[in-house]
C-alpha atoms as a PDB file:
ATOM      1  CA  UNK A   1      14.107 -45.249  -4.231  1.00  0.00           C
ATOM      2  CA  UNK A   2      13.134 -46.903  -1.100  1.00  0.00           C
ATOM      3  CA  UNK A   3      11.898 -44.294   1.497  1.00  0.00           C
ATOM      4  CA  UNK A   4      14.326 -45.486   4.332  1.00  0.00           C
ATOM      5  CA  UNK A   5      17.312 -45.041   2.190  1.00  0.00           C
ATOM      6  CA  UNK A   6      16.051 -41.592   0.541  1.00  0.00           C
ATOM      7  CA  UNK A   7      15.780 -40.092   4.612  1.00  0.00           C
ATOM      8  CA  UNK A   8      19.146 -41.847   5.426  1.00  0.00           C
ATOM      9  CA  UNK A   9      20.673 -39.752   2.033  1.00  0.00           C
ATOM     10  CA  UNK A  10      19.033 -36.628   3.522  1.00  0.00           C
ATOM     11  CA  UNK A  11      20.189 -36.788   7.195  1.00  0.00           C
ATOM     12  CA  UNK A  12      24.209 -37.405   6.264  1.00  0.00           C
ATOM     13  CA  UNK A  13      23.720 -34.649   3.439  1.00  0.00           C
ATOM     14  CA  UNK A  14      22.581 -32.368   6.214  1.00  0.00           C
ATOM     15  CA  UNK A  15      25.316 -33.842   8.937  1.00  0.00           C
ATOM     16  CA  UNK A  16      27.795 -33.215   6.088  1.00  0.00           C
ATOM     17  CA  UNK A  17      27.007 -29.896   5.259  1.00  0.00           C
ATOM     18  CA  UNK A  18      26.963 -28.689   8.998  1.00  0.00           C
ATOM     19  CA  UNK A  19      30.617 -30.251   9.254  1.00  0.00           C
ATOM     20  CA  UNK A  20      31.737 -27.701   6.683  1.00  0.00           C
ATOM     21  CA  UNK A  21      29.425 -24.864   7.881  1.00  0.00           C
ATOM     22  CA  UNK A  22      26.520 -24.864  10.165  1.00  0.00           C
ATOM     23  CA  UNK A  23      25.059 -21.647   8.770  1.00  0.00           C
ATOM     24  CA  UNK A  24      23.851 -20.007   5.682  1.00  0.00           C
ATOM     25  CA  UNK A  25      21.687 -20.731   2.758  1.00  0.00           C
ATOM     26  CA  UNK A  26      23.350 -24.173   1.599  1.00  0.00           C
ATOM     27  CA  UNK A  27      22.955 -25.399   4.839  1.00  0.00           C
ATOM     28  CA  UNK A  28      19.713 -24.593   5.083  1.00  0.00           C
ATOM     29  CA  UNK A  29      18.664 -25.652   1.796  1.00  0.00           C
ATOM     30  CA  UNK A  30      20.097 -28.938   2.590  1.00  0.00           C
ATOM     31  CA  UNK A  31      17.826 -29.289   5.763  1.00  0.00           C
ATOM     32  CA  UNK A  32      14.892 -27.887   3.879  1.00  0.00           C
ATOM     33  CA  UNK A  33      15.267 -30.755   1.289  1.00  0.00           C
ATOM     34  CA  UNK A  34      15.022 -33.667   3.986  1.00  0.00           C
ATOM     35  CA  UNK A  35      12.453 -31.473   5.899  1.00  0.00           C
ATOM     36  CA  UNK A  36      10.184 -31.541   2.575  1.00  0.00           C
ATOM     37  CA  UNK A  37      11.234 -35.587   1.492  1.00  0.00           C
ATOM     38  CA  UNK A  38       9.808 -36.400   4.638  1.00  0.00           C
ATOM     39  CA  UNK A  39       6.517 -34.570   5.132  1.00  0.00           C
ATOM     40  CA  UNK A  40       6.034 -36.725   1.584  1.00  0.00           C
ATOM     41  CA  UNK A  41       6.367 -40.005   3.394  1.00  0.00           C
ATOM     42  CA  UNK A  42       4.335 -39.391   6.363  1.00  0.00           C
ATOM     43  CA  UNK A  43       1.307 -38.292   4.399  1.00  0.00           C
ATOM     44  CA  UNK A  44       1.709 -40.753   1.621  1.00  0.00           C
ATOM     45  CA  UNK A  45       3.135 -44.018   3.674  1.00  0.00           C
ATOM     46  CA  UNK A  46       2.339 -43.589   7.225  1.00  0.00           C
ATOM     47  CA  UNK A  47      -0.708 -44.202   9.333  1.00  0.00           C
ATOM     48  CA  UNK A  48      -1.811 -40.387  10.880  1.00  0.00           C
ATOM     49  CA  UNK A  49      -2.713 -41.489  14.595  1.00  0.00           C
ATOM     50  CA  UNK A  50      -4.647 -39.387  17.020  1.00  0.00           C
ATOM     51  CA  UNK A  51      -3.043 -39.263  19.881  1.00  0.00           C
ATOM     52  CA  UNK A  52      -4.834 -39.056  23.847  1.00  0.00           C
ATOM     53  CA  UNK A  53      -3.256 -35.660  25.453  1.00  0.00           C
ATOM     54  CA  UNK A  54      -2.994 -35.136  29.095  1.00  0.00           C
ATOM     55  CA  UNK A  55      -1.599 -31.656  28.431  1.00  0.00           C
ATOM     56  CA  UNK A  56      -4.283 -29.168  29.046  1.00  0.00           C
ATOM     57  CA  UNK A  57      -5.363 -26.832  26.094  1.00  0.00           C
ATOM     58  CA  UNK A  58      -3.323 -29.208  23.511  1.00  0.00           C
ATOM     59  CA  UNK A  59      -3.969 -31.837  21.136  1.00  0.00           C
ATOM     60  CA  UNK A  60      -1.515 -34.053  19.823  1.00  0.00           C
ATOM     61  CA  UNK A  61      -0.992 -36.292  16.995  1.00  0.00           C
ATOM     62  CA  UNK A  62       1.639 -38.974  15.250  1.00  0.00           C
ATOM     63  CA  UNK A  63       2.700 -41.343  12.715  1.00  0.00           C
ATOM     64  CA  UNK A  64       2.892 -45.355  12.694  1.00  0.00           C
ATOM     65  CA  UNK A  65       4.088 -47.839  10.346  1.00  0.00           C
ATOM     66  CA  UNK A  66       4.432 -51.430  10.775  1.00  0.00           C
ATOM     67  CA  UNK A  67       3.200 -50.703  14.570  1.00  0.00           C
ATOM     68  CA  UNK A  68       5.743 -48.584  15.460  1.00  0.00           C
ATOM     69  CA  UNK A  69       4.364 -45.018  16.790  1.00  0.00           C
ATOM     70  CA  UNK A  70       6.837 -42.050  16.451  1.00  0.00           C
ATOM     71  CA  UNK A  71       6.720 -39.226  18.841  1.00  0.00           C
ATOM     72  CA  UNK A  72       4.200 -36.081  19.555  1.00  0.00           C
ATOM     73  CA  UNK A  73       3.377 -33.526  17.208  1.00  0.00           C
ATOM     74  CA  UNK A  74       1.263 -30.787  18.046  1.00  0.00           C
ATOM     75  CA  UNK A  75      -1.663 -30.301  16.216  1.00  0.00           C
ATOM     76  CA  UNK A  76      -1.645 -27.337  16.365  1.00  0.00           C
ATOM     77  CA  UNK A  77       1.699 -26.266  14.942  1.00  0.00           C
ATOM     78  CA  UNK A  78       2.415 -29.261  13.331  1.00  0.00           C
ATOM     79  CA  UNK A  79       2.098 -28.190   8.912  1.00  0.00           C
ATOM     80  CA  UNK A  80       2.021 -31.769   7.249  1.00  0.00           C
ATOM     81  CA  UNK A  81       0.519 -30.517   4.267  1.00  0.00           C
ATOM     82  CA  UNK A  82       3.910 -29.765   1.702  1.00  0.00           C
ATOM     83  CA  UNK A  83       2.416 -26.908  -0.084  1.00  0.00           C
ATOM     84  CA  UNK A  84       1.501 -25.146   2.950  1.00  0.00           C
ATOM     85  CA  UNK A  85       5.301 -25.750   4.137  1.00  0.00           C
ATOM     86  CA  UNK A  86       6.349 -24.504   1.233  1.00  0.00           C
ATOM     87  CA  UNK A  87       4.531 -21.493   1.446  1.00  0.00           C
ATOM     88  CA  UNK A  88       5.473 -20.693   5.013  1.00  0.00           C
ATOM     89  CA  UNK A  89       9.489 -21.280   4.142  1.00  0.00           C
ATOM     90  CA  UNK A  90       9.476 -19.099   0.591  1.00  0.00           C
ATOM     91  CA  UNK A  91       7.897 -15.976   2.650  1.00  0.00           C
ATOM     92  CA  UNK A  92      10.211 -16.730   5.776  1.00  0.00           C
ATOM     93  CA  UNK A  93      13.052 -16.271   2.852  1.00  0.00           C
ATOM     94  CA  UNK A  94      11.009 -13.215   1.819  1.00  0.00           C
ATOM     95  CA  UNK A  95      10.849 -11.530   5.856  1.00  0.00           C
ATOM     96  CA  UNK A  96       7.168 -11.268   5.203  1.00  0.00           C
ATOM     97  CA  UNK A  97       6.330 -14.179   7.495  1.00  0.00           C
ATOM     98  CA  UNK A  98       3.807 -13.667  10.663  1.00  0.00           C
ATOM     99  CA  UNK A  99       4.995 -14.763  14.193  1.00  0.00           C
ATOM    100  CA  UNK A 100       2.497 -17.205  14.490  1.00  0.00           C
ATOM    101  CA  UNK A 101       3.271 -18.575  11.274  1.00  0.00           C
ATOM    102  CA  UNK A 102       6.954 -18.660  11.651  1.00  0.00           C
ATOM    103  CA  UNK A 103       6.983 -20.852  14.769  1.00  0.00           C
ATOM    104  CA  UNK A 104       4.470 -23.492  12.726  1.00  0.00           C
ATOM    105  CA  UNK A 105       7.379 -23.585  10.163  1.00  0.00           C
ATOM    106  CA  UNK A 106      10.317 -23.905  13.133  1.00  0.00           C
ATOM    107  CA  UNK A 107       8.155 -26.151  14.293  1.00  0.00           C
ATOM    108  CA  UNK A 108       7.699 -28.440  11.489  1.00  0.00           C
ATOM    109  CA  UNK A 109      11.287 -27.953  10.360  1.00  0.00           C
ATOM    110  CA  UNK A 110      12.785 -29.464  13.480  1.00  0.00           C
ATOM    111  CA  UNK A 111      10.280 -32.193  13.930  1.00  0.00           C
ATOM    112  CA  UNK A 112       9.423 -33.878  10.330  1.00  0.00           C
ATOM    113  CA  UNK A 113      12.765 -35.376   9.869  1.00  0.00           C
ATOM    114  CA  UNK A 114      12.696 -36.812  13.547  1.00  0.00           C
ATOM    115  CA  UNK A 115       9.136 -38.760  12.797  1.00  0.00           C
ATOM    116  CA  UNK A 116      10.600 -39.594   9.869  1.00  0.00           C
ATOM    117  CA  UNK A 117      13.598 -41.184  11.304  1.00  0.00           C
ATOM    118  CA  UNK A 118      11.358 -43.013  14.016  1.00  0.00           C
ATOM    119  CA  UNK A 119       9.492 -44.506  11.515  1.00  0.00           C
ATOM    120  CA  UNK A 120      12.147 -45.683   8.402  1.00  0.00           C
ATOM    121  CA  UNK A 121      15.446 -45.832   9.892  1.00  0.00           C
ATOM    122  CA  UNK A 122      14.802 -47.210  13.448  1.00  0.00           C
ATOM    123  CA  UNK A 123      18.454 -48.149  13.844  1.00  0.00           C
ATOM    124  CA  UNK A 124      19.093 -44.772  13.616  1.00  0.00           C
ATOM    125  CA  UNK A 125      18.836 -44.033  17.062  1.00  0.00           C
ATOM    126  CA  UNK A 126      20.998 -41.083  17.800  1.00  0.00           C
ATOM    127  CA  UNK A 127      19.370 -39.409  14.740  1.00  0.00           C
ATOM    128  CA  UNK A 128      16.214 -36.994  15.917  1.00  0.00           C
ATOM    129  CA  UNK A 129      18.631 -35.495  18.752  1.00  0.00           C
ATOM    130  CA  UNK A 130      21.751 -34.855  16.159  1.00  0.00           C
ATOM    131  CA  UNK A 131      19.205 -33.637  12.920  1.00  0.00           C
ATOM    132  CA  UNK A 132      17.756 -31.113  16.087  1.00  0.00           C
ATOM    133  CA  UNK A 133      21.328 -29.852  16.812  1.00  0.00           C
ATOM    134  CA  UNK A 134      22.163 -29.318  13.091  1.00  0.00           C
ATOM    135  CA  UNK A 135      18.788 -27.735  12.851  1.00  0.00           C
ATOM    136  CA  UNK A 136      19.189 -25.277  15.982  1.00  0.00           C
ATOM    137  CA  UNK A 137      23.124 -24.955  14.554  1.00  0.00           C
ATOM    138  CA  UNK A 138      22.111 -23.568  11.600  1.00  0.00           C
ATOM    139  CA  UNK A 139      19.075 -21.061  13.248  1.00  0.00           C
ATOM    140  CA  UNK A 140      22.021 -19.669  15.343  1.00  0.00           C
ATOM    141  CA  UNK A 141      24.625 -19.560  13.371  1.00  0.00           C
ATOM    142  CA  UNK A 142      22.610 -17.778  10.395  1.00  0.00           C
ATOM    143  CA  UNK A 143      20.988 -15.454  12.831  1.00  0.00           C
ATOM    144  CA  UNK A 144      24.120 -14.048  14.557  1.00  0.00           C
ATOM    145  CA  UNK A 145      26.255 -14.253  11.256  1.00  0.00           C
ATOM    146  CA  UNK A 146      28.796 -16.523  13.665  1.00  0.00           C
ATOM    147  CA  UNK A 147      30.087 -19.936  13.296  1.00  0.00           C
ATOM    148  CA  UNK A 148      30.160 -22.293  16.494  1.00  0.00           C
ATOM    149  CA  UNK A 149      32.679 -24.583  18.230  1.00  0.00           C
ATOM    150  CA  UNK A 150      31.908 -27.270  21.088  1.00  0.00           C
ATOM    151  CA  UNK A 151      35.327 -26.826  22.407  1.00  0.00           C
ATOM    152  CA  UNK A 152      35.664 -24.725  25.164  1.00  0.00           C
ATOM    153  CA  UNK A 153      39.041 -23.894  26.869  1.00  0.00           C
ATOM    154  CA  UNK A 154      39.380 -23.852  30.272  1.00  0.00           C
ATOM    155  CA  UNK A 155      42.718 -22.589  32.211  1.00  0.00           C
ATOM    156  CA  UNK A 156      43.859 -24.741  35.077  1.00  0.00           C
ATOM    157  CA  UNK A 157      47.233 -23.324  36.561  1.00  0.00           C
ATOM    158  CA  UNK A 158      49.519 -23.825  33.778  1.00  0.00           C
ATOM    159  CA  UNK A 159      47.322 -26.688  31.799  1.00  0.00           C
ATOM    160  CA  UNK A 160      44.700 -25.567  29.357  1.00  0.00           C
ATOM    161  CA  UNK A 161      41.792 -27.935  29.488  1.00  0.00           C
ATOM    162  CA  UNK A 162      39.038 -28.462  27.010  1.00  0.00           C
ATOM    163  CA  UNK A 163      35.554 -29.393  27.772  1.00  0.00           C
ATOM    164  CA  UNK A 164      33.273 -30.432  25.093  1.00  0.00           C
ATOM    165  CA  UNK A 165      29.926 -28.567  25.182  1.00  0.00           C
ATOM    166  CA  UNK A 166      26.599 -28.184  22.315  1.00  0.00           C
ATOM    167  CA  UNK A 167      27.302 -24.903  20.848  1.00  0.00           C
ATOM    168  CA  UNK A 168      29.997 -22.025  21.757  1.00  0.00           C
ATOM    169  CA  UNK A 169      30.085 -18.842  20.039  1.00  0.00           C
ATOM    170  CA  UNK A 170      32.922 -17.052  20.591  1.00  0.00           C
ATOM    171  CA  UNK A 171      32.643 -12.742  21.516  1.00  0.00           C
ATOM    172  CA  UNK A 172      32.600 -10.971  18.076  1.00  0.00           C
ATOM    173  CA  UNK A 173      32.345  -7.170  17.301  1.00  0.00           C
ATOM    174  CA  UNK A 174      32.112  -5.886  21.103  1.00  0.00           C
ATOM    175  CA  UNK A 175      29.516  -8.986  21.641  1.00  0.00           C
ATOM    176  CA  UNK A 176      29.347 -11.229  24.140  1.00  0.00           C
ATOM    177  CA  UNK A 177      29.688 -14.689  23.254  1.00  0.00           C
ATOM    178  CA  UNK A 178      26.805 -17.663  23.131  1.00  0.00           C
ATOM    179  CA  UNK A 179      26.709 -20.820  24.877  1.00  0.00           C
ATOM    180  CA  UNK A 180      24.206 -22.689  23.507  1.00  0.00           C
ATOM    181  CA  UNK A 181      22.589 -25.867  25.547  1.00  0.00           C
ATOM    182  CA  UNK A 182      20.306 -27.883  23.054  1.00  0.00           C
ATOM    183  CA  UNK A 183      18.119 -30.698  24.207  1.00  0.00           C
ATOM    184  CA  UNK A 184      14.582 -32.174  22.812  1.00  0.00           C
ATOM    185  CA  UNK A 185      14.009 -32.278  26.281  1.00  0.00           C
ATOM    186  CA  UNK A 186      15.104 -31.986  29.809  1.00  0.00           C
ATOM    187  CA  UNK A 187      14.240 -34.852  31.348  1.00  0.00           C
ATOM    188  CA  UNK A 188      18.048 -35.964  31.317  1.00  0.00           C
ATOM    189  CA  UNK A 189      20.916 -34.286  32.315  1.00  0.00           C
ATOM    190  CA  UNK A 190      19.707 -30.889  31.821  1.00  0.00           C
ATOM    191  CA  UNK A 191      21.527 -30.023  35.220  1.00  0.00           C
ATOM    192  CA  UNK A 192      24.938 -29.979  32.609  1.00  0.00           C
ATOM    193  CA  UNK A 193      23.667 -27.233  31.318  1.00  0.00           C
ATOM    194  CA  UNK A 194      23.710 -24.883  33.539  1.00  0.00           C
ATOM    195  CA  UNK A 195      26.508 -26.441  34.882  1.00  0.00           C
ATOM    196  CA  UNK A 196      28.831 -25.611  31.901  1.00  0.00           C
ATOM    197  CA  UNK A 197      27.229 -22.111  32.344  1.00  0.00           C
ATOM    198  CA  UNK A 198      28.813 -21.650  35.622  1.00  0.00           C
ATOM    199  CA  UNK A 199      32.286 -23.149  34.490  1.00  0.00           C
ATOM    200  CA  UNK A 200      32.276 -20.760  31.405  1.00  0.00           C
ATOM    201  CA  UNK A 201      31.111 -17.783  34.426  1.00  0.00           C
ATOM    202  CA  UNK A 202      34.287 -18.755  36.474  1.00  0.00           C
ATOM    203  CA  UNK A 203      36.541 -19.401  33.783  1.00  0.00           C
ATOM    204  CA  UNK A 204      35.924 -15.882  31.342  1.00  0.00           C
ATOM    205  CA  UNK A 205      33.631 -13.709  33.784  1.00  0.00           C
ATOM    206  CA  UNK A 206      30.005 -13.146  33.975  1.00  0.00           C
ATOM    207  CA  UNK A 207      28.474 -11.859  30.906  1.00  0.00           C
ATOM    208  CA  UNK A 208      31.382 -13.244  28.582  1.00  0.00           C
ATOM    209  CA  UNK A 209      29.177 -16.082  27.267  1.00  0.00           C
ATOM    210  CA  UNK A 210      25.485 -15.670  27.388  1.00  0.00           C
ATOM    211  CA  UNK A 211      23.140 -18.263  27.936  1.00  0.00           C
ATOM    212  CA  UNK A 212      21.254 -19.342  25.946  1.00  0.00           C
ATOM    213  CA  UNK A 213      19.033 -22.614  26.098  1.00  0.00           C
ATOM    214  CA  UNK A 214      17.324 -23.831  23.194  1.00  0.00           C
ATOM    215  CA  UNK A 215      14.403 -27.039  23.585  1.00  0.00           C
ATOM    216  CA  UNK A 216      12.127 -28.609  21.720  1.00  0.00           C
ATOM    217  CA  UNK A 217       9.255 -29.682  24.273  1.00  0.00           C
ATOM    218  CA  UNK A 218       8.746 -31.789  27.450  1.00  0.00           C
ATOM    219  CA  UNK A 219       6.078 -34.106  26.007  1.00  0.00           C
ATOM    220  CA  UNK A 220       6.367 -38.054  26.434  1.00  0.00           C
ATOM    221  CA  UNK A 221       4.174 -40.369  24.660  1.00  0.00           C
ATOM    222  CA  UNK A 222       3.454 -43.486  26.272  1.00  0.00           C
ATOM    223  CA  UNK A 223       3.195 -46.164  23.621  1.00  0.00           C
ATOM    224  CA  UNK A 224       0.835 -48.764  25.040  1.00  0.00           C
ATOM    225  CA  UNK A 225      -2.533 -46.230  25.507  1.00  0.00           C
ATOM    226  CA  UNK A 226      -0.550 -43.454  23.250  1.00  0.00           C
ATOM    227  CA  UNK A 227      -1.298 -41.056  26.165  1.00  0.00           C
ATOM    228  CA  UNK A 228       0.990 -37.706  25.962  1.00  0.00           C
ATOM    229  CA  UNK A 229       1.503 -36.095  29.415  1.00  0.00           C
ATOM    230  CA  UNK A 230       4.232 -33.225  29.942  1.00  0.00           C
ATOM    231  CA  UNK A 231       7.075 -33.661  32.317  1.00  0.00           C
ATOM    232  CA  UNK A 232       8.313 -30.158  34.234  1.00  0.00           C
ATOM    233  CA  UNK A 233      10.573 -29.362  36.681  1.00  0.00           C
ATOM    234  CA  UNK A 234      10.199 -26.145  37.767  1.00  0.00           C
ATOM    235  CA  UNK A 235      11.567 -26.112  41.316  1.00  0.00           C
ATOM    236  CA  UNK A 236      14.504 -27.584  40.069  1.00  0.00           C
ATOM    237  CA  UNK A 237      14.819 -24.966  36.809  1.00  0.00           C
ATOM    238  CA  UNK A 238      14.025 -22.335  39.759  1.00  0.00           C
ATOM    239  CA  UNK A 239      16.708 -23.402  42.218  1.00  0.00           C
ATOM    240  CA  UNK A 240      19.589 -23.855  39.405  1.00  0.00           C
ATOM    241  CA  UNK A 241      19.051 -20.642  37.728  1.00  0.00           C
ATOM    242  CA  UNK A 242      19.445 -18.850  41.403  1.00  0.00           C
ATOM    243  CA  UNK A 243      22.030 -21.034  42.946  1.00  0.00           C
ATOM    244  CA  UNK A 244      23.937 -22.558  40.376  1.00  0.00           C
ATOM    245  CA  UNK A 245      24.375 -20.321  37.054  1.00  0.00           C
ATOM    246  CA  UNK A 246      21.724 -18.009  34.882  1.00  0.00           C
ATOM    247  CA  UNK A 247      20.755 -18.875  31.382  1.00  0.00           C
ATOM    248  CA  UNK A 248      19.782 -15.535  29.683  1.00  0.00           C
ATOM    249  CA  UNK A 249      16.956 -16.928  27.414  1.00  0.00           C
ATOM    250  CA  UNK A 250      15.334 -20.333  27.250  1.00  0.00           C
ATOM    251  CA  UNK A 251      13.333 -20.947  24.067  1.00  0.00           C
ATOM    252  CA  UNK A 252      10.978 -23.838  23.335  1.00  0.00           C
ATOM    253  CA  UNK A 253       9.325 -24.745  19.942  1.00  0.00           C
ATOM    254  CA  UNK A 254       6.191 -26.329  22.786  1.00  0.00           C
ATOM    255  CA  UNK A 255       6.601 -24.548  25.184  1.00  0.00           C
ATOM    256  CA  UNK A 256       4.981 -26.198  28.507  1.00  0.00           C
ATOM    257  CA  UNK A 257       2.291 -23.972  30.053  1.00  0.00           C
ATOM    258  CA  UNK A 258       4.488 -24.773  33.478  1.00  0.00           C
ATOM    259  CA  UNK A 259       7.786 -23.594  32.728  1.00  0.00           C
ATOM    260  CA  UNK A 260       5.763 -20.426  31.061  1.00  0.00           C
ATOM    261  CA  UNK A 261       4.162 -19.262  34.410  1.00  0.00           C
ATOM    262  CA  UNK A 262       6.881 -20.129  36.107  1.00  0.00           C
ATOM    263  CA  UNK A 263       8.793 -17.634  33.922  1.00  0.00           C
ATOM    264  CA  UNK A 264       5.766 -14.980  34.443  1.00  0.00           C
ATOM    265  CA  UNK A 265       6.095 -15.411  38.282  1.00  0.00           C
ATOM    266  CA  UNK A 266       9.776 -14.829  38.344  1.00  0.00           C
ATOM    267  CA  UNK A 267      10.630 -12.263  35.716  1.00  0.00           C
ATOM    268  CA  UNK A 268      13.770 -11.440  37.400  1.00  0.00           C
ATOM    269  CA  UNK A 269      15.033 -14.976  37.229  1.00  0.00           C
ATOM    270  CA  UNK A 270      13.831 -16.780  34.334  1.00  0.00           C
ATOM    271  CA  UNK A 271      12.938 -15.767  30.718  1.00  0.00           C
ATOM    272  CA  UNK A 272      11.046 -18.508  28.964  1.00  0.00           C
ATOM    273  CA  UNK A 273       9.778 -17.886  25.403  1.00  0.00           C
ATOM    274  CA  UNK A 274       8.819 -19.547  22.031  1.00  0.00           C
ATOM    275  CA  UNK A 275      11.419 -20.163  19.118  1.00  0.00           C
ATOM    276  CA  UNK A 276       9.830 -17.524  16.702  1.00  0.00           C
ATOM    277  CA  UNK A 277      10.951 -14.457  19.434  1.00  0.00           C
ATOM    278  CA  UNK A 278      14.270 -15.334  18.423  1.00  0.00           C
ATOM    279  CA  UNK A 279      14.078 -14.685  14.821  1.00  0.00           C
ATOM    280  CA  UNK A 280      14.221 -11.279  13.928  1.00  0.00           C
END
């Protein structure tokens, strides 16, 4: 079976399977099954491509086919070999995974299918961002032992409004809710997020619905010289999480060296982290 059509099989199966239930182990199989169909295709059809990194202290590498360059890995937490995936995911299954090792497999997990998706269904354009969100929907969801909604519910004088958002997850068992913002990056928008943050403080009360941002790096690859440089904002992360609303945790699978002194210089304000601390 043709590799485009074997990927395209694999991201509805795991869109369909997070329409019925974002969490648990079917869901998660699912995703595990496209995760492992494409780390075969990259090794075995694609071109591995060295990429030139601006980012200090990280290396960075990609796949091509027919000319066409997908985006960043790092090198460094980027497991392309399939039996070493495997191993990582059976003892992450078995809670006797290490940290380090755990955020290789998040890592890999959220990223193969995206290359893969750059490189053999290129009409697919919408795909890397949804497979993320029904990747990170499943994380949650599993971890908690909650389902989401993206409808939230907003009371205007007599009129009950609803405003669409990434993830909600509703106050269970004397805890606070979730609202979950989930981007591959920030470069766009990412001012929404903290702006359904403060609707969701005004509408139910501080401390109703936690924040909780979830991201998968700030790199950009610049196709022509396939230079990767890192795009921050800090002063603007700074002034919206003073002014504007608070996001209780941010996590990153790359986590920008930026955004992770900024964090360290305003512990009172911002908590910036890897993926893996959110595992327990």
């Amino acid at each position: 079976m043709p590799a485009k059509k074997i990927l395209h099989d694999g991201y509805n199966a795991v869109k369909a399977a997070c329409a019925q239930n974002h969490g648990g182990a079917r869901t998660r199989a699912i995703i595990k099954d496209l995760c492992r169909s494409t780390l075969r295709f990259l090794t075995a059809d694609a071109e591995l491509v060295k990429l030139v990194s601006r980012v200090p202290n990280k290396s960075y590498i990609s796949y091509r086919t027919d000319g066409a360059v997908a985006r960043p890995a790092n090198e460094a937490l980027f497991v392309p070999d399939l039996a070493a995936f495997d191993a990582h995911w059976e003892n992450w299954e078995k809670g006797a995974i290490s940290k380090p090792d755990l955020l290789k497999l998040l890592y890999t997990a959220a990223l193969a299918p995206c290359l893969g998706m750059e490189l053999f269904d290129k009409q697919n354009k919408k795909g890397p961002a949804t497979f993320f969100e029904c990747f990170i929907g499943n994380l949650v969801a599993t971890q908690i032992g909650r389902e989401p909604t993206r409808n939230a519910r907003l009371k205007i004088g007599d009129a009950a409004l609803r405003l669409t958002m990434d993830f909600l997850f509703d106050p269970a068992d004397g805890k606070p809710g979730l609202h979950v913002p989930v981007k591959m990056s920030t470069r766009e928008r990412v001012v929404q997020a903290w702006s359904h943050q403060r609707l969701l403080d005004s509408a139910y009360g501080d401390n109703h619905y936690l924040g909780l941002m979830i991201l998968f790096s700030e790199t950009k690859l610049d196709s022509r010289n396939l230079e990767v440089v890192e795009i921050c904002v800090p002063d603007q992360w700074l002034a919206y999480q003073t002014y504007l609303a608070k996001m209780d945790n941010i996590f990153y699978f790359d986590l920008p060296d930026r955004y992770a002194k900024m964090a360290a210089a305003y512990p009172d304000i911002m908590k910036v982290a890897t993926i893996e601390q959110f595992i327990q």
